[in-house]
Protein backbone atom coordinates (compact mmCIF):
# COMPACT_ATOMS: atom_id res chain seq x y z
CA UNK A 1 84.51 100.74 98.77
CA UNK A 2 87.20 98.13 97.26
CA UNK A 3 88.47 99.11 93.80
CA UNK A 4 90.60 96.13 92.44
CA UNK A 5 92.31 96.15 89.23
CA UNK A 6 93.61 93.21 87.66
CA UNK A 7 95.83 93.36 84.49
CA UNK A 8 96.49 90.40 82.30
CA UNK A 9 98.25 89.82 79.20
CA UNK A 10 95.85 89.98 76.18
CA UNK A 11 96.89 86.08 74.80
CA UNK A 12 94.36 84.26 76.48
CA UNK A 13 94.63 81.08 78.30
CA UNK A 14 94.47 78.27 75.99
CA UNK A 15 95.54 78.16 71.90
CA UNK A 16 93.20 79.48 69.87
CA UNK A 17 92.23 82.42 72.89
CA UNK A 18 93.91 86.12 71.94
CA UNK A 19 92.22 87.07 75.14
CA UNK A 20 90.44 86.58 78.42
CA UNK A 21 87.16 85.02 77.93
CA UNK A 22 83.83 86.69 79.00
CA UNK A 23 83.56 83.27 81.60
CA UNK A 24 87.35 83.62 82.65
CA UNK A 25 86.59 87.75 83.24
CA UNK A 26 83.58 86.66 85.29
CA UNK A 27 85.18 84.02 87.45
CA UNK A 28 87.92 86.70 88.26
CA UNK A 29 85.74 89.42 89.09
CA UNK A 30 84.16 87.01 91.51
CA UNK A 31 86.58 85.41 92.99
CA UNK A 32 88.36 89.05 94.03
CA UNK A 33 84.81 90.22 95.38
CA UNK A 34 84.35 87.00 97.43
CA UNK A 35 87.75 87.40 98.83
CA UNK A 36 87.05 90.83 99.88
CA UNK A 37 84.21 89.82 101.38
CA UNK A 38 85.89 86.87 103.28
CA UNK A 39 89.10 88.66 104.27
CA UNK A 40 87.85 92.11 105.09
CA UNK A 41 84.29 91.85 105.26
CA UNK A 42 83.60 94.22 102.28
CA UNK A 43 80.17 93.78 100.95
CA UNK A 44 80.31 92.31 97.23
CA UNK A 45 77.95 95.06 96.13
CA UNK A 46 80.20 97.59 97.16
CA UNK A 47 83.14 95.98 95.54
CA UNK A 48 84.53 97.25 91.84
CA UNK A 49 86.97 94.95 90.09
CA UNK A 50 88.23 96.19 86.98
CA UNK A 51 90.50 93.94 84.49
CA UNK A 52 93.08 95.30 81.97
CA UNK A 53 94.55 93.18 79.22
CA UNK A 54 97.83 94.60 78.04
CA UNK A 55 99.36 93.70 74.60
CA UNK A 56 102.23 91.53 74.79
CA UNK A 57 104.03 94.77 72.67
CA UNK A 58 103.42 97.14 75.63
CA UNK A 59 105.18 95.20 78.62
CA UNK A 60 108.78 93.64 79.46
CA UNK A 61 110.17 90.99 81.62
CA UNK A 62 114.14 91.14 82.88
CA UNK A 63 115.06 93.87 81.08
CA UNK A 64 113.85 93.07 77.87
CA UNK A 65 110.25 93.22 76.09
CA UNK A 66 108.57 90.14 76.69
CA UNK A 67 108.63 88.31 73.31
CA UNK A 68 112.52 88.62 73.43
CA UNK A 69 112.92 87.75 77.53
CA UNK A 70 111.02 84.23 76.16
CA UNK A 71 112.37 83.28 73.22
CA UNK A 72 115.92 83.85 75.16
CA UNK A 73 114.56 81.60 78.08
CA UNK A 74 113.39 79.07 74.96
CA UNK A 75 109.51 79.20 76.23
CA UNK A 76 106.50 80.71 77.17
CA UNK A 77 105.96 80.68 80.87
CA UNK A 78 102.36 80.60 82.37
C-alpha cells in the first residue's frame, strides 16, 4: 500500500489563488495514483496520496527564508 505525500507552498498557482485548488488537489492525487499504477503496478484503490501546503513563513531556500532568498534573486520562481 503506496502512501505519497506531496507538499506545496500554500500561494496557489495563478494571482488571485492563496492556495491549491480543489481541481489542482484532484489532478495531483491522480496523476501520483496512475503513476503508481503504471510504474509499479500498485492498484489505485490501494494507493493514499496526501498533499501538504506549507506557508511561505515556515520554509527557506539557500540559506535564507524564502521571501528574502527571492526578493535577493529579484523574482518569484515557479
Amino acid at each position: 500500500m503506496p502512501i505519497v505525500t506531496i507538499q506545496v507552498t500554500r500561494e496557489g498557482s495563478q494571482p488571485g489563488n492563496n492556495a491549491v485548488t480543489a481541481d489542482e488537489k484532484a489532478a495531483l492525487i491522480g496523476g501520483v495514483s496512475q503513476l503508481l499504477l503504471d510504474v509499479l503496478n500498485k492498484p489505485l484503490e490501494s494507493t493514499f496520496v496526501v498533499i501538504q501546503e506549507v506557508e511561505t513563513e515556515n520554509w527557506g531556500w539557500g540559506g535564507l527564508p524564502v521571501e528574502a532568498y527571492r526578493k535577493q534573486r529579484g523574482s518569484r520562481p515557479d
